[in-house]
Protein backbone atom coordinates (compact mmCIF):
# COMPACT_ATOMS: atom_id res chain seq x y z
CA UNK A 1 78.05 14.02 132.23
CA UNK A 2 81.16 15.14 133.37
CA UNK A 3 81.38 17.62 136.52
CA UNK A 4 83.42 18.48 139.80
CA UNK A 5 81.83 15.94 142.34
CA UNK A 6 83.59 15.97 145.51
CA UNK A 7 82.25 13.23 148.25
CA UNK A 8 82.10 15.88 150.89
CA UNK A 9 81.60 19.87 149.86
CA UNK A 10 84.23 22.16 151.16
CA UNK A 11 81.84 25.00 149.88
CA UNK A 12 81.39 27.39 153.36
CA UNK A 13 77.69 27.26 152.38
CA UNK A 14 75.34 24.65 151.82
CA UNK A 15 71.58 25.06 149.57
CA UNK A 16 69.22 22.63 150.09
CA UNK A 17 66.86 23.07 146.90
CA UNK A 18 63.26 22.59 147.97
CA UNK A 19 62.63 22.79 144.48
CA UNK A 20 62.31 26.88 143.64
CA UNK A 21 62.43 28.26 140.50
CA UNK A 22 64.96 30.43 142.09
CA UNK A 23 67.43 27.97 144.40
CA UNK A 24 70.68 28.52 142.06
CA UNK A 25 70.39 31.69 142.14
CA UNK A 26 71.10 31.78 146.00
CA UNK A 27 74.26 29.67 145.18
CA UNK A 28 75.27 32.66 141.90
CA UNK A 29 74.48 35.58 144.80
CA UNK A 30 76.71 34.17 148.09
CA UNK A 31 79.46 34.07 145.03
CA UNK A 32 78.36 37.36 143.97
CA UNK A 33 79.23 38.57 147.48
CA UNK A 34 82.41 36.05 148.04
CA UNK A 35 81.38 33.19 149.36
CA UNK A 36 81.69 29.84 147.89
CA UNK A 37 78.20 27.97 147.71
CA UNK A 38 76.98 23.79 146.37
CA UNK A 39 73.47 23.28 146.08
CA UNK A 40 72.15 20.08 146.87
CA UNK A 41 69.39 17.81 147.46
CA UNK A 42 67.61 17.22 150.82
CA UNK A 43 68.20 13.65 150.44
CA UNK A 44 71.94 14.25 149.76
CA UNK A 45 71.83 16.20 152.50
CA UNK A 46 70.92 14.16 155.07
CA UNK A 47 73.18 11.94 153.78
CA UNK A 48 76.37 14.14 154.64
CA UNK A 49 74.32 15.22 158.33
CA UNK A 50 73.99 11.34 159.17
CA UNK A 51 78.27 10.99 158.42
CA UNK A 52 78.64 13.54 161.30
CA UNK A 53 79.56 16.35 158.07
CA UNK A 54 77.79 19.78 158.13
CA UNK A 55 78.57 23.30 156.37
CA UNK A 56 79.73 26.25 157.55
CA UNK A 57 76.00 27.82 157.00
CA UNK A 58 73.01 26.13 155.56
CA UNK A 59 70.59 27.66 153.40
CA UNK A 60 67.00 26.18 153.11
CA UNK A 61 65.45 27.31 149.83
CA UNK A 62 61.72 27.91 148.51
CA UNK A 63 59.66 25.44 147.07
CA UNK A 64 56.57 24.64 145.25
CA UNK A 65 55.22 22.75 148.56
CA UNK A 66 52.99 23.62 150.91
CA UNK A 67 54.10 22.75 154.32
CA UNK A 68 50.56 20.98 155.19
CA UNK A 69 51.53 18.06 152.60
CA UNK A 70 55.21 17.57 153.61
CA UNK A 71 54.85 14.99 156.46
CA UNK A 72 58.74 15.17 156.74
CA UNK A 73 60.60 15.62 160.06
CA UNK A 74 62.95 18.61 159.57
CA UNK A 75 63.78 18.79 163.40
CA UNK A 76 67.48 17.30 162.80
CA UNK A 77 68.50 20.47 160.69
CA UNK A 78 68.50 22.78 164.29
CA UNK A 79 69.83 20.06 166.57
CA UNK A 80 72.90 22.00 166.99
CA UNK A 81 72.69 25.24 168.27
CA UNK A 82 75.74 26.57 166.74
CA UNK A 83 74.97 26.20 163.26
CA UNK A 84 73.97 29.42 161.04
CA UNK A 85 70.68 28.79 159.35
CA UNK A 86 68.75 30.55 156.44
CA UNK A 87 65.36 29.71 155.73
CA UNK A 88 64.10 31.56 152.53
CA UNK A 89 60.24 31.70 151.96
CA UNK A 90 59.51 27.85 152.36
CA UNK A 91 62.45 27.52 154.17
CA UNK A 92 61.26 30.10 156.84
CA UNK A 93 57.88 28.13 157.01
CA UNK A 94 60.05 24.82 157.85
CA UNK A 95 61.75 27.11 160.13
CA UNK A 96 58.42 28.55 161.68
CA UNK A 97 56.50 24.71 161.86
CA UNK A 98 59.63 23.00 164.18
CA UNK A 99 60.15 25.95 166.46
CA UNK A 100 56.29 25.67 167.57
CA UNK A 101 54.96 28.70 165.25
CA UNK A 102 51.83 28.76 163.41
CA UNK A 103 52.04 28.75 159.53
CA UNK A 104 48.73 28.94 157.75
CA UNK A 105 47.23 28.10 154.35
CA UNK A 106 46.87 31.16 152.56
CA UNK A 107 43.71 32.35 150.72
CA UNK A 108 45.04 34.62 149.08
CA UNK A 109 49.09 34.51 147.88
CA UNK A 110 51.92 37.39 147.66
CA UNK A 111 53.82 37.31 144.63
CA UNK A 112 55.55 39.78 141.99
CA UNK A 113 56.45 42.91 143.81
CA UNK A 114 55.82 43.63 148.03
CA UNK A 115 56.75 46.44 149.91
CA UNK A 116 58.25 45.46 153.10
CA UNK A 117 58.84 47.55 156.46
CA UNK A 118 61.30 46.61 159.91
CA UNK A 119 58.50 45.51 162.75
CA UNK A 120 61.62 45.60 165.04
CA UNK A 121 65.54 45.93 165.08
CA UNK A 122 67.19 46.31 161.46
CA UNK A 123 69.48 45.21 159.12
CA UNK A 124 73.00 47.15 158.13
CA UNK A 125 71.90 49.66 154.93
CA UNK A 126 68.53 48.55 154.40
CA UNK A 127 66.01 51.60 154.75
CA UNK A 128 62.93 51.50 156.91
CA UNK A 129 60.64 50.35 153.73
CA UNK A 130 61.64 48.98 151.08
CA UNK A 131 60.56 46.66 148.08
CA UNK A 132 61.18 43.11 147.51
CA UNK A 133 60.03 39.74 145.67
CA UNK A 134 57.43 37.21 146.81
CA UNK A 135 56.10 34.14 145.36
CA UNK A 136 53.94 32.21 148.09
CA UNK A 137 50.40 31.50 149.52
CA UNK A 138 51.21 29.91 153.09
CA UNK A 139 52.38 32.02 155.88
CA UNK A 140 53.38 32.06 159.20
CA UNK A 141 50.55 33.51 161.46
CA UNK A 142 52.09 33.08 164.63
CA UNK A 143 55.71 33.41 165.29
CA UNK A 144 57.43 31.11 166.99
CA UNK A 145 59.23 31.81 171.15
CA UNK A 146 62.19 32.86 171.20
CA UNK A 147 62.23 35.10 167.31
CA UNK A 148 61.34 38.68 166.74
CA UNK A 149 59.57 39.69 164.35
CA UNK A 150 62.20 41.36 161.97
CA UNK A 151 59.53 42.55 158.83
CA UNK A 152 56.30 42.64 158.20
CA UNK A 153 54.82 43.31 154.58
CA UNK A 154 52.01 45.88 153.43
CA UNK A 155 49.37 43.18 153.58
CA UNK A 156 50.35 42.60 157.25
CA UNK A 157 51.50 39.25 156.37
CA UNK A 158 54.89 38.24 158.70
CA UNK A 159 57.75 38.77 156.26
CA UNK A 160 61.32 37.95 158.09
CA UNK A 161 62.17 36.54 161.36
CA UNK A 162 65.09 36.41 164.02
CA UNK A 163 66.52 34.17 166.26
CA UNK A 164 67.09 35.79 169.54
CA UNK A 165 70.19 34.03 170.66
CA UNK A 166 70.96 31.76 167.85
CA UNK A 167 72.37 32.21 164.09
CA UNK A 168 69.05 31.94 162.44
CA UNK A 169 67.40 34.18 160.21
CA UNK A 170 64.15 33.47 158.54
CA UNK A 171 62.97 35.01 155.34
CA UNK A 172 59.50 34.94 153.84
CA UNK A 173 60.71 36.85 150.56
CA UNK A 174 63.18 35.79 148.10
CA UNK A 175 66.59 38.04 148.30
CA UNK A 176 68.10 36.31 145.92
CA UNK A 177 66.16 37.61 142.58
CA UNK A 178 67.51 40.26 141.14
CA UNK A 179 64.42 42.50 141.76
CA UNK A 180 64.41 42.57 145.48
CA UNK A 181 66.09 45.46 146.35
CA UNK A 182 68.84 45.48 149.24
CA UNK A 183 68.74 41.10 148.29
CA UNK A 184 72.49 41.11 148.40
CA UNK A 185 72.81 43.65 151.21
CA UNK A 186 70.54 41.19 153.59
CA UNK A 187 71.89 38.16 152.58
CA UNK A 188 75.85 39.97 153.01
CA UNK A 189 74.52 40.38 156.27
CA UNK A 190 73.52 36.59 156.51
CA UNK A 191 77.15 35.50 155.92
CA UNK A 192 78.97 38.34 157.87
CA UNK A 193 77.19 39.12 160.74
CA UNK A 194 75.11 35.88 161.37
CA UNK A 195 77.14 32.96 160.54
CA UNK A 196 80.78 35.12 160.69
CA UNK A 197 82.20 33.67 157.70
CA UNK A 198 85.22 35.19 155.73
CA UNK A 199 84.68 35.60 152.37
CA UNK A 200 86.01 33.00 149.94
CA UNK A 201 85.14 32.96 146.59
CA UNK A 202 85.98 35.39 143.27
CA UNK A 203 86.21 35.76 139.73
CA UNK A 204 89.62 33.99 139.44
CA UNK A 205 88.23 31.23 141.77
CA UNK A 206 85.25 30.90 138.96
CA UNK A 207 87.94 30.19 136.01
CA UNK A 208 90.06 27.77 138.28
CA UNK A 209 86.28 25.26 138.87
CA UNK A 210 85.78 25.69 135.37
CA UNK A 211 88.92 24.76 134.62
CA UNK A 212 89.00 21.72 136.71
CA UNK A 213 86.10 20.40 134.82
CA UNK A 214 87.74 20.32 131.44
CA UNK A 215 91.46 18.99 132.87
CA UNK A 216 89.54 15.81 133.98
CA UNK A 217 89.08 14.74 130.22
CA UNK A 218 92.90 16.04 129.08
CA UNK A 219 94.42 14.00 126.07
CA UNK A 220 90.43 12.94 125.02
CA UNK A 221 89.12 14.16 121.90
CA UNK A 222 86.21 16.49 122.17
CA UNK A 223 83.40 17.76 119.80
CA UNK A 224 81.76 21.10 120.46
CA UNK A 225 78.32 21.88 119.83
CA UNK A 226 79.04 25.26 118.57
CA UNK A 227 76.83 28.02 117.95
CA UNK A 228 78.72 31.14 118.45
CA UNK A 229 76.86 32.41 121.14
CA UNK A 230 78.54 33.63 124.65
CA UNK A 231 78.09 29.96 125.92
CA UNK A 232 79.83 27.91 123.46
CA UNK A 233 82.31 30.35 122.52
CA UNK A 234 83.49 31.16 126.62
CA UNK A 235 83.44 27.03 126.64
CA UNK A 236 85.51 26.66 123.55
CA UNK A 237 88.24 29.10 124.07
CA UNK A 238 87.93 27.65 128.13
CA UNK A 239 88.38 24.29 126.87
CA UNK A 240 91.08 25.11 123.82
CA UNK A 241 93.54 26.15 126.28
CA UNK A 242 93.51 22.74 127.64
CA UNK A 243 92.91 20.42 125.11
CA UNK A 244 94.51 22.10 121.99
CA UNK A 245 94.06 20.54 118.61
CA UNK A 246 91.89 17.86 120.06
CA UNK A 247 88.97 20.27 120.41
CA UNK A 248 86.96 20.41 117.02
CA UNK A 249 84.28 22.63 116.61
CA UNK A 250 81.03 22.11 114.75
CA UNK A 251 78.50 24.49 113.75
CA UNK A 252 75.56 23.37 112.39
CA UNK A 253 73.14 25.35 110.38
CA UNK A 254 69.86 24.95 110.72
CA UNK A 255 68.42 27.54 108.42
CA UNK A 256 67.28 29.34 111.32
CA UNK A 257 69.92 31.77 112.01
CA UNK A 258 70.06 35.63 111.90
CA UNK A 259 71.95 37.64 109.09
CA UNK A 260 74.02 38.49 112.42
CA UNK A 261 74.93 34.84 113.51
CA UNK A 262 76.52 33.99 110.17
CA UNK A 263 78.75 37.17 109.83
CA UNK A 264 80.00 36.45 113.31
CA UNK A 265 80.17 32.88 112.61
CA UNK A 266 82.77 33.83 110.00
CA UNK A 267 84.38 36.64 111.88
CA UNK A 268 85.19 33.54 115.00
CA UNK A 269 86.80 31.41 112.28
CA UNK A 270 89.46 34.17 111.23
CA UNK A 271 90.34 35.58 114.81
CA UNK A 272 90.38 32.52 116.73
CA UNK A 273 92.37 29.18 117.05
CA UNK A 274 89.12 27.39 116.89
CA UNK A 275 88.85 25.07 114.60
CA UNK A 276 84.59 25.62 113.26
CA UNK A 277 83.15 23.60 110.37
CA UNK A 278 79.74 24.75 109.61
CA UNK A 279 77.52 21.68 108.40
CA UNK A 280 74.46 22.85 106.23
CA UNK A 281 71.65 21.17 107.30
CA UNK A 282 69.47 24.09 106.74
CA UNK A 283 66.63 21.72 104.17
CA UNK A 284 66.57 18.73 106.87
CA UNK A 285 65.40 21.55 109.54
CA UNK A 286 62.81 23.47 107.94
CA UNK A 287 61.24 19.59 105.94
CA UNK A 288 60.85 18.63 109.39
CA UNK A 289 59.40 21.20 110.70
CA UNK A 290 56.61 21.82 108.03
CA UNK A 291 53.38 21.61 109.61
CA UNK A 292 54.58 21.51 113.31
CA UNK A 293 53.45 24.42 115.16
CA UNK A 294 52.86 23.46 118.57
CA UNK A 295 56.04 25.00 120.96
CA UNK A 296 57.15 21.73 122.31
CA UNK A 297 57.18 19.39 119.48
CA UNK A 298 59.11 22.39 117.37
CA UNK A 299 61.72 22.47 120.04
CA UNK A 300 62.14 18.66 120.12
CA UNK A 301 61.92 18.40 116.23
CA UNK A 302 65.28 20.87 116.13
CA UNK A 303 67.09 19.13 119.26
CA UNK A 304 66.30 15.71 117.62
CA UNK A 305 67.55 17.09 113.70
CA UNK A 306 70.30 18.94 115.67
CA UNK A 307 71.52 14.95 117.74
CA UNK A 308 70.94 13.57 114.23
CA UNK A 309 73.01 15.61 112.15
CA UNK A 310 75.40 16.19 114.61
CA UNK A 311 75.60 12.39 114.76
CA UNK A 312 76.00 11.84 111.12
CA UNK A 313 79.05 14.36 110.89
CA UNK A 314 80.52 12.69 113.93
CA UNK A 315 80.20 9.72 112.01
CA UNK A 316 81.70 10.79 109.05
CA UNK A 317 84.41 12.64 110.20
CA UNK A 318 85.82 9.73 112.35
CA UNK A 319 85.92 7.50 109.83
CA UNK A 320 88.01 10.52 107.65
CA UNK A 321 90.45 11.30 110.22
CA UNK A 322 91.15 7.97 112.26
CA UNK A 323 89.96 9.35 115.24
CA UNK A 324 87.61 8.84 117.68
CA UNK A 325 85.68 11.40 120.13
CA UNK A 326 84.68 10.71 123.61
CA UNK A 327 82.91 13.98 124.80
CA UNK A 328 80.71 16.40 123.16
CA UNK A 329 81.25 20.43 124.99
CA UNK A 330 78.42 22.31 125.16
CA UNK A 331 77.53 25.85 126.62
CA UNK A 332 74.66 24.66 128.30
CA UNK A 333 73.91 27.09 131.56
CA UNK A 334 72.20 26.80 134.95
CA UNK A 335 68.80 28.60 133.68
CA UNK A 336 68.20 26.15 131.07
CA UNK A 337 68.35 23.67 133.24
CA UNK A 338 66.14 24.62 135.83
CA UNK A 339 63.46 25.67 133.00
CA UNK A 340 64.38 22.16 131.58
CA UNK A 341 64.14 20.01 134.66
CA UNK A 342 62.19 17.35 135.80
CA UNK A 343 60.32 17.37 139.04
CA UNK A 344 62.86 14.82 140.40
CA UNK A 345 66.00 15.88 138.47
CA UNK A 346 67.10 17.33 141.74
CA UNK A 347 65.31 15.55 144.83
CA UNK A 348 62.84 18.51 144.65
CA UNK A 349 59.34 19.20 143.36
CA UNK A 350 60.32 21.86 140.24
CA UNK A 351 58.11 21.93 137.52
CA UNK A 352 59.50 21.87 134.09
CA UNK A 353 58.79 25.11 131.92
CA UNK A 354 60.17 24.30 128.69
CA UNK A 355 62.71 22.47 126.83
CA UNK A 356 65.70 23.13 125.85
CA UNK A 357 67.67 21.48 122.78
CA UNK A 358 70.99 21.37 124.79
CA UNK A 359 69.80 20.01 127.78
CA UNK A 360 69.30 16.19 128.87
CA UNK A 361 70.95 13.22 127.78
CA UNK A 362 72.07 11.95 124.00
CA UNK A 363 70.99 9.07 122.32
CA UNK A 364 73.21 6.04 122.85
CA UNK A 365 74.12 5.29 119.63
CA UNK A 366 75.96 8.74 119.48
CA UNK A 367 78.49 7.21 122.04
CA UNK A 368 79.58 10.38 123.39
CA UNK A 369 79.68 11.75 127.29
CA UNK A 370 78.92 15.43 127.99
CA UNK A 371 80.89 18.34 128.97
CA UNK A 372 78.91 21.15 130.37
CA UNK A 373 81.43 23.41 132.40
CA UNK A 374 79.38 26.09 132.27
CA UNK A 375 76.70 24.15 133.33
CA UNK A 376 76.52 25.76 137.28
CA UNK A 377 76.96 29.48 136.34
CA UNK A 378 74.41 32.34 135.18
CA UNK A 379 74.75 34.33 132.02
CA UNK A 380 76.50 37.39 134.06
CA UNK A 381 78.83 34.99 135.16
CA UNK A 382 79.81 33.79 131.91
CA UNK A 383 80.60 37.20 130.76
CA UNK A 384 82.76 37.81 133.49
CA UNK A 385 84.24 34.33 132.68
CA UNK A 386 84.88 35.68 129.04
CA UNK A 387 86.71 38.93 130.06
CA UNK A 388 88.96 36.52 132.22
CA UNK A 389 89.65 34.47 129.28
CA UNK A 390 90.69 38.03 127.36
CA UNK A 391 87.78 37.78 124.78
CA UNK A 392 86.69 40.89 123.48
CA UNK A 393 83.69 42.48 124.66
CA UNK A 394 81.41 42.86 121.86
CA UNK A 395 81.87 39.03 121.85
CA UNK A 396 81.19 38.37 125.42
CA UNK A 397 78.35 40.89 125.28
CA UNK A 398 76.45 39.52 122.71
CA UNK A 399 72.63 38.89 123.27
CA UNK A 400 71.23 35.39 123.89
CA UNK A 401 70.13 33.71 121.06
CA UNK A 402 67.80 30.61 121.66
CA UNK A 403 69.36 27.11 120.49
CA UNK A 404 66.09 26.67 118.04
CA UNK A 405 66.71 30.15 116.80
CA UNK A 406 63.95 31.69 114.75
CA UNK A 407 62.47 28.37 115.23
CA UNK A 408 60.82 29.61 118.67
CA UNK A 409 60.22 33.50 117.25
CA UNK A 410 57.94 32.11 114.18
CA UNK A 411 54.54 31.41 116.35
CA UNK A 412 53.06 28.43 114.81
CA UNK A 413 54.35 26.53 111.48
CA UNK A 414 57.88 27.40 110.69
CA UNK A 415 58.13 28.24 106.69
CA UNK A 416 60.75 29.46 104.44
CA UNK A 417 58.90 32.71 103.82
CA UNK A 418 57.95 33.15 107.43
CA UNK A 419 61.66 33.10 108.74
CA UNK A 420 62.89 35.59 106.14
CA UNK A 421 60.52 37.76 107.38
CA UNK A 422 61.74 37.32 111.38
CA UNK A 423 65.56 37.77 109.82
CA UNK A 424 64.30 40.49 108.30
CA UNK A 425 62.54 42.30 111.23
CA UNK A 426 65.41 41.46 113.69
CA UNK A 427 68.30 42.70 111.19
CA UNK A 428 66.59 46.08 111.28
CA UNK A 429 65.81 45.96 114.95
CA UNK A 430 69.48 45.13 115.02
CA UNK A 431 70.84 48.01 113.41
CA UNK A 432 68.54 50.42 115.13
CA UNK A 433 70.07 49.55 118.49
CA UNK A 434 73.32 50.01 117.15
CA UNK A 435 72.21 53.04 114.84
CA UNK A 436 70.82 55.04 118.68
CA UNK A 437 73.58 53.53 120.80
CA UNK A 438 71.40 51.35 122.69
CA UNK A 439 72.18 47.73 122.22
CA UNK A 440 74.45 47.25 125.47
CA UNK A 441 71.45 48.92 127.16
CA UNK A 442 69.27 46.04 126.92
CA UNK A 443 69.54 42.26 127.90
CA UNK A 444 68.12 41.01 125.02
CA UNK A 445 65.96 42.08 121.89
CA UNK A 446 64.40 40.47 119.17
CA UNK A 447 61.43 40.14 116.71
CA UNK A 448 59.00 37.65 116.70
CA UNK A 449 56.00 36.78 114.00
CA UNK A 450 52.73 36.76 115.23
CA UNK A 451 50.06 33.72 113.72
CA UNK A 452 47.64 36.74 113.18
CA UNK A 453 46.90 38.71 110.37
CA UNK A 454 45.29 42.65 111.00
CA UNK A 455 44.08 44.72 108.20
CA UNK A 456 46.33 48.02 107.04
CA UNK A 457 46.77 50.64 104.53
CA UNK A 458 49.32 50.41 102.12
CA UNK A 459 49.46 52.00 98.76
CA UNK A 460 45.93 53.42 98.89
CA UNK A 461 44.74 50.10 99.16
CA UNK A 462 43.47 47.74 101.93
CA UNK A 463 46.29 45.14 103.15
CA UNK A 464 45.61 42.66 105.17
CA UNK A 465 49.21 41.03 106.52
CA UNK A 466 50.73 40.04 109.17
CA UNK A 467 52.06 40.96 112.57
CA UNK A 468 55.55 41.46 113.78
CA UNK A 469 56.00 41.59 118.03
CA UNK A 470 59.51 43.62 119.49
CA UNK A 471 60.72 41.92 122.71
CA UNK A 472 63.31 43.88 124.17
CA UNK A 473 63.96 42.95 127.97
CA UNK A 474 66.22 43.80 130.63
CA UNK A 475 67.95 41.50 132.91
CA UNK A 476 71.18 40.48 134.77
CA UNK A 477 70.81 36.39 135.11
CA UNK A 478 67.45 35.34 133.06
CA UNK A 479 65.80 33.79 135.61
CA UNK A 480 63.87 37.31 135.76
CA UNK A 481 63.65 40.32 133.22
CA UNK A 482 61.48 43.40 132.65
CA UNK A 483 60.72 44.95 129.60
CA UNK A 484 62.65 48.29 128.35
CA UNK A 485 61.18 51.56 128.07
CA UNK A 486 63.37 52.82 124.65
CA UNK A 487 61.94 56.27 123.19
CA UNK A 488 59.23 56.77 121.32
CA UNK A 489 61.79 58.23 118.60
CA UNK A 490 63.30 54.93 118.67
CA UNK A 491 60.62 52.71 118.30
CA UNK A 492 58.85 54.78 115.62
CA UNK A 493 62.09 54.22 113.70
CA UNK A 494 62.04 50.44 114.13
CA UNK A 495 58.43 50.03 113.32
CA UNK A 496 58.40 52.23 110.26
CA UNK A 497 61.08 50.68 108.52
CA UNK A 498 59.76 46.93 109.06
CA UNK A 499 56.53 47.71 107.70
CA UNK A 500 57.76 49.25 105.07
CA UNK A 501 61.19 46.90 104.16
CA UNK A 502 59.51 43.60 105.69
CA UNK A 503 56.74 42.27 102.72
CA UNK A 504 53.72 41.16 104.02
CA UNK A 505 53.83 42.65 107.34
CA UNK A 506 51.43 44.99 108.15
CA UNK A 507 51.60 46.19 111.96
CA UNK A 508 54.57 46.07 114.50
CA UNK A 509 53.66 46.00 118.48
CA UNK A 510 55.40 45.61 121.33
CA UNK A 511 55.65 43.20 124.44
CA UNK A 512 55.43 44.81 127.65
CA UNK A 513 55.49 41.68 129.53
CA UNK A 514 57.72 41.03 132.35
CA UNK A 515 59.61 37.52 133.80
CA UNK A 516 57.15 36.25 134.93
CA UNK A 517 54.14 35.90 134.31
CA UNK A 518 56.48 35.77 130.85
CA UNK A 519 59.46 34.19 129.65
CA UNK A 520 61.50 36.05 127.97
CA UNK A 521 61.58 34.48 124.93
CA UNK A 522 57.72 33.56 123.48
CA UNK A 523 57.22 30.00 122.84
């Protein structure tokens, strides 16, 4: 894979991922606030420490650990005085072990919402109380000499900590999720008046990395895994200005695409310079998938059809035009890796959640190296990324859209009828946004079928057909979303007219589940 590797970081900040769900998004919210941030590995990171190189600050993140199994010797990370540290949740229990606190095994765990209060002193704008995000068992009991305790939680459990003469500041909460209110505000005051750093890092700093990523493989030949989505369009047009004519973009459809996708699909070809060929491999998808309905093996069915046909165009078109491609551009982002990784992928202990169809490596005989320069940055970043590029906003806005499609919203075996009636359901979810103004008021919404069937009226006469579930969920990055509260006006409307335009569907409810316990999409 192609990326921006330098041998040492000049990023003022440094993230050593302890393997939380959560670790990027420390990176996406010190760029948020303007300062430029690399993640890396503990291993790497002791690596750079034992060449005499160190950051301006260092961030330890959260992890799936507990600190009584980790026989490692994190001593060396304090040795000099000087040097601003951040210890978030696990990272504050590190903090808490080698300064001669007590850190216990919890019974009983904090996570989802917390109310926190200041025990002593303050930060900048925070209020007395306020609410924030917690995801751990193990806790420090005792602080350590020489910290105050900063903030304590409702359950009396020791929440932040403070160095009293040096640039520490521990953190048993996570600041970086979205849903911890005053996260940016704390961590601002991390980087400004902890560590003193000057800010570093903006939205025209974002297009020049990106950039760089695509100029290293200037003059090569490049394929895009197009699917007219945010992602692969902001990486297309990104990549088009550089390479020209030697981009080629191929869209392949796999039958399980929204009456949406394919009138943007053709919109993109007529007011763009892209060059998109759609391949029709619509039969191959849904033959393959007949009989499948476990999650996992549907996912890897569509990657593997996706490699395969992609692979046989590849193929084919080489042999047409006397050329011969080297890289293969795809939208991939930061969330779908971590939900993709491997417990080792990055030194850490992540689990993996699910799959993802555009994430991992290709098959050897397809020859080709990727190109992911979108592969470090969070939805909201890509947006802004588009608006740099000049794309217009109903494009950049668009919601997600899975890489398996309706292959992931049809719970259990994916049919020919059974799609038609989640393109069905979502069209009319689609135009109801639209119809009450309310589509850019929502991260994402779709329709998925339920393997259920419930008994109705319709007619006069008993019907017993099946279920359709509404998912529509509110976010800023995806690593966490809630579920919207639209009116009851609204969702009458929705409901009524897929019941009554959607055959064989009998009953329409709605998921009020939030990220996490959820995902946001269902399988």
């Amino acid at each position: 894979m192609v990326q921006t590797k330098l041998e040492n970081p000049v990023e003022q900040l440094w993230v050593v991922d302890f393997g939380s769900q959560y670790t990027q998004l420390i990176t996406r919210r010190m760029r948020e606030i303007g300062h430029s941030a690399t993640m890396m590995t503990y291993d790497r990171l002791k690596e750079l420490f034992a060449k005499g190189l160190k950051p301006q600050a260092l961030i330890l993140s959260g992890g799936p650990l507990s600190i009584f199994e980790d026989q490692e010797d994190y001593a060396f990370l304090f040795d000099d005085s000087e040097l601003p540290i951040l210890g978030i949740c696990y990272g504050m229990q590190i903090m808490g072990k080698v300064f001669g606190g007590v850190v216990e095994k919890g019974v009983v765990g904090e996570y989802g919402h917390a109310k926190l209060h200041f025990k002593e002193g303050t930060i900048n704008s925070c209020p007395d109380s306020f609410d924030v995000w917690m995801s751990h068992s193990d806790h420090i009991s005792k602080i350590p000499d020489g910290f105050i305790h900063l903030l304590e939680s409702d359950n009396g459990l020791v929440a932040g900590i403070k160095h009293e003469q040096r640039p520490i500041l521990g953190l048993q909460f996570h600041p970086e999720v979205h849903h911890s209110e005053y996260g940016k505000e704390i961590l601002d005051y991390f980087c400004g008046e902890i560590a003193g750093l000057k800010k570093d890092w903006d939205n025209s700093k974002m297009v020049e990395a990106t950039r760089k990523i695509v100029e290293e493989v200037r003059g090569e030949y490049v394929l895009c895994a197009f699917s007219g989505g945010v992602d692969s369009l902001v990486a297309a047009i990104l990549a088009h200005e550089i390479l020209g004519e030697k981009l080629y973009c191929f869209f392949v459809d796999n039958g399980l695409l929204r009456p949406q996708d394919y009138n943007h699909i053709e919109m993109l070809q007529k007011e763009t310079k892209l060059n998109i060929e759609v391949i029709d491999a619509s039969g191959e998808f849904l033959g393959r998938l007949a009989g499948e309905g476990e999650p996992e093996k549907k996912r890897k069915i569509i990657g593997t059809t996706f490699i395969e046909e992609f692979d046989k165009k590849v193929q084919q078109f080489e042999t047409e035009q006397g050329i011969k491609f080297t890289y293969l551009l795809q939208g991939t982002l930061f969330p779908d890796v971590i939900e993709s990784v491997s417990p080792h992928m990055h030194g850490g202990k992540s689990v993996t959640i699910k799959s993802h169809h555009n994430v991992g490596g290709l098959p050897d005989k397809m020859n080709l190296k990727l190109l992911e320069p979108l592969r470090l940055l969070f939805k909201d970043e890509v947006r802004l990324l588009g608006m740099e590029l000049g794309l217009p906003k109903e494009w950049v806005y668009r919601h997600p859209f899975p890489g398996p499609g309706i292959g992931v919203r049809v719970l259990g075996e994916v049919s020919a009828p059974a799609v038609v009636k989640v393109q069905l359901s979502d069209q009319i979810l689609f135009e109801e946004l639209n119809n009450f103004n309310l589509y850019n008021n929502c991260w994402q919404a779709f329709t998925v079928l339920l393997p259920v069937k419930t008994v109705g009226v319709k007619g006069d006469a008993r019907a017993y057909e099946e279920v359709i579930a509404i998912r529509i969920v509110d976010s800023v990055d995806g690593m966490t979303a809630t579920w919207v509260d639209f009116s009851a006006v609204f969702m009458r409307k929705v409901s009524s007219r897929i019941t009554n335009e959607v055959a064989g569907v009998t009953r329409v409810v709605y998921d009020v589940t939030s990220k996490p316990p959820g995902t946001i999409e269902w399988e």
